[in-house]
Protein backbone atom coordinates (compact mmCIF):
# COMPACT_ATOMS: atom_id res chain seq x y z
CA UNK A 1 -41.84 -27.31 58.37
CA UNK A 2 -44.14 -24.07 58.19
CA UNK A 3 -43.77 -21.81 61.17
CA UNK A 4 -47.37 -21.02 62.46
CA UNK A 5 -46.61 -17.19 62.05
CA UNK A 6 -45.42 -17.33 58.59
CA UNK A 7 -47.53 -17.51 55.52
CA UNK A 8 -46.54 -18.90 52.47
CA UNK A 9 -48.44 -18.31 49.42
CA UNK A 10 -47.58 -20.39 46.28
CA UNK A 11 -49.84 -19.89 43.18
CA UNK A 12 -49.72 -22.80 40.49
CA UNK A 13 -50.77 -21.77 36.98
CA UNK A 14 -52.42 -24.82 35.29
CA UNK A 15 -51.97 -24.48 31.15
CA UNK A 16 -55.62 -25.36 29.43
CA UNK A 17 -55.23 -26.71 25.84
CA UNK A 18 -58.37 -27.62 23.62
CA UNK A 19 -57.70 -30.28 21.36
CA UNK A 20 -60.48 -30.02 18.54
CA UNK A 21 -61.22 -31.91 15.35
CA UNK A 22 -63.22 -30.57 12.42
CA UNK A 23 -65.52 -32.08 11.00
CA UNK A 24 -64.14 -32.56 7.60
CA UNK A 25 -67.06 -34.31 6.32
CA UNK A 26 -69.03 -31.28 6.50
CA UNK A 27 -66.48 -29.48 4.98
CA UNK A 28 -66.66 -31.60 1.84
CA UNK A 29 -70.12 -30.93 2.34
CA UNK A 30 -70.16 -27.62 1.74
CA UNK A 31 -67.48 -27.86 -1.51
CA UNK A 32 -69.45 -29.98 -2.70
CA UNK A 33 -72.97 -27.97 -2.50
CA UNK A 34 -71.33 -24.45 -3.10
CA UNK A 35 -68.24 -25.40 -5.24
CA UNK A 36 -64.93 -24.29 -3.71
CA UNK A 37 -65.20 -20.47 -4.33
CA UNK A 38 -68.94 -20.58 -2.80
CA UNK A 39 -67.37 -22.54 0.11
CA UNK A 40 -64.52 -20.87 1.17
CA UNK A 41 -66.71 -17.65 0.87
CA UNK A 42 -68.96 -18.96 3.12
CA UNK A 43 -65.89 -20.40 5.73
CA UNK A 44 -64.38 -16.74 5.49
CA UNK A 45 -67.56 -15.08 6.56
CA UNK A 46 -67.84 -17.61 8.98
CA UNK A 47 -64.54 -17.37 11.02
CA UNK A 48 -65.00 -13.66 10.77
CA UNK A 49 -68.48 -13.54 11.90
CA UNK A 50 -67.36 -16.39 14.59
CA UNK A 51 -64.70 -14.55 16.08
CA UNK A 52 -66.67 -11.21 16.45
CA UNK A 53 -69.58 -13.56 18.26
CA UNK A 54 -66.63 -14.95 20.82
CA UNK A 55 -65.47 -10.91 21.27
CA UNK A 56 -68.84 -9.87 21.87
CA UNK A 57 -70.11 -12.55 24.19
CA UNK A 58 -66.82 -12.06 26.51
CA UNK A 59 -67.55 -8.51 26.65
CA UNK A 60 -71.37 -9.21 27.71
CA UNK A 61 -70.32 -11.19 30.16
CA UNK A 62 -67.74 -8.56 31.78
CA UNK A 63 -70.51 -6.37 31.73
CA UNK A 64 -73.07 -8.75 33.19
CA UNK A 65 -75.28 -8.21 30.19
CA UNK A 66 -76.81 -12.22 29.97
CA UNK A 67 -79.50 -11.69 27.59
CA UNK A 68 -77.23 -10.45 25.14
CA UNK A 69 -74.58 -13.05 25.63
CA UNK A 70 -77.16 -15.43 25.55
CA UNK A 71 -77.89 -14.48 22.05
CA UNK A 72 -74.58 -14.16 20.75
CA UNK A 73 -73.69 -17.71 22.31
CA UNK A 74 -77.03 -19.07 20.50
CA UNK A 75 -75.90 -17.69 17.24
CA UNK A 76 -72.49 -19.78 17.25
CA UNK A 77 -74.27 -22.86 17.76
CA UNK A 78 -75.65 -23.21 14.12
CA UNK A 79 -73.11 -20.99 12.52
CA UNK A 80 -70.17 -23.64 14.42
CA UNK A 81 -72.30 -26.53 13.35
CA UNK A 82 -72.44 -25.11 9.47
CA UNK A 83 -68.61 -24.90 8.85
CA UNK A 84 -67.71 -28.39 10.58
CA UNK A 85 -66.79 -26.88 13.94
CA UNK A 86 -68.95 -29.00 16.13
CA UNK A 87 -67.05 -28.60 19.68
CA UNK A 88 -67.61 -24.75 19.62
CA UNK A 89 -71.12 -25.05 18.61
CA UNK A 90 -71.30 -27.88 21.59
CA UNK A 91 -69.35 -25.94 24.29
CA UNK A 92 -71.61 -22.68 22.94
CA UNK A 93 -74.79 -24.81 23.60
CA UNK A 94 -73.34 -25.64 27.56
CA UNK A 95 -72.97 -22.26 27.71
CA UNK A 96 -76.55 -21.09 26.77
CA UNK A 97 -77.52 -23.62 29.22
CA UNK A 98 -75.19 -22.23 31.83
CA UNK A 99 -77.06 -18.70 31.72
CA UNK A 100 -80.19 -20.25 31.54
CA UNK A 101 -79.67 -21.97 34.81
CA UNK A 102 -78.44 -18.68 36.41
CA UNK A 103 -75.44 -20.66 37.49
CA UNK A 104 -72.61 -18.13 36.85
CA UNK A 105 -69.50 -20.02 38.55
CA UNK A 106 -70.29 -22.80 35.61
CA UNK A 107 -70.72 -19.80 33.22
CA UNK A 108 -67.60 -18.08 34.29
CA UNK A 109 -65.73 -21.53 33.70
CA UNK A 110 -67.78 -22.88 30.76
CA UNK A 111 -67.41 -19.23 28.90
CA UNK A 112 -62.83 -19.37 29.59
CA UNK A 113 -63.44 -23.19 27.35
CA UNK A 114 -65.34 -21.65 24.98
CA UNK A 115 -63.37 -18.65 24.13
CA UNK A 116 -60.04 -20.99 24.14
CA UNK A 117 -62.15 -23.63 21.79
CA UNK A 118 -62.97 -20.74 19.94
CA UNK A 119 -59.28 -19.89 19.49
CA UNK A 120 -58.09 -22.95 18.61
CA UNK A 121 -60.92 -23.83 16.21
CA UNK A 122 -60.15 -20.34 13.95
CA UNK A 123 -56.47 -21.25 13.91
CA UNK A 124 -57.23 -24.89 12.89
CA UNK A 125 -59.89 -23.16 10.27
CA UNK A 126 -57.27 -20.56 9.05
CA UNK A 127 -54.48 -23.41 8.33
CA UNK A 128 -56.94 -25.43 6.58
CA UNK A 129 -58.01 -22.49 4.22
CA UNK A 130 -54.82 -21.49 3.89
CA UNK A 131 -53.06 -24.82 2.56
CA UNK A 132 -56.02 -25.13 0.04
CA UNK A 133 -55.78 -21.29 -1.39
């Protein structure tokens, strides 16, 4: 039993995971409008441009700059949606509508899924490309 006096502080540290799924369809999509070189081009600039959008909107919203994490959260809705990652551009979307309600404890939360979507969407992305190079 606790003694009144004494205080006991015990910190639990919960592990998030994502679990996404591409959307291979749109994938196959794209091969099969661009051919493979066109597609793969157009993945690569993609997860590059993707990954800069994650960097930048985390920084914005250390610096409390909303507009411009608005923005750069808006932009990875289509450019998710174009390369088959359709939880990213999803969770993006809740997050534009997180600053646009001014609620920042949901935008604080909604911001840590996207950025570990985000993660675990490039990886899944980088395997793919890499197993058909």
């Amino acid at each position: 039993m606790q003694d009144r006096g004494e205080k006991v502080e015990q910190v639990t540290l919960l592990k998030q995971t994502e679990t996404v799924r591409l959307d291979a369809a749109r994938l196959e999509e794209l091969v099969a409008q661009l051919g493979e070189t066109g597609a793969e081009n157009v993945i690569c600039r993609a997860l590059e441009e993707v990954a800069v959008r994650l960097s930048h909107a985390e920084r914005c919203h250390r610096e409390g700059r909303l507009d411009d994490m608005r923005r750069s959260t808006r932009s990875l809705i289509a450019m998710s949606d174009q390369v088959g990652m359709s939880v990213l551009a999803k969770v993006a979307a809740d997050v534009t509508g997180c600053i646009d309600a001014g609620d920042r404890i949901a935008l604080a939360a909604t911001l840590s899924r996207l950025l570990r979507v985000g993660e675990t969407c490039l990886g899944e992305m980088w395997d793919i490309r890499d197993l058909t190079i």
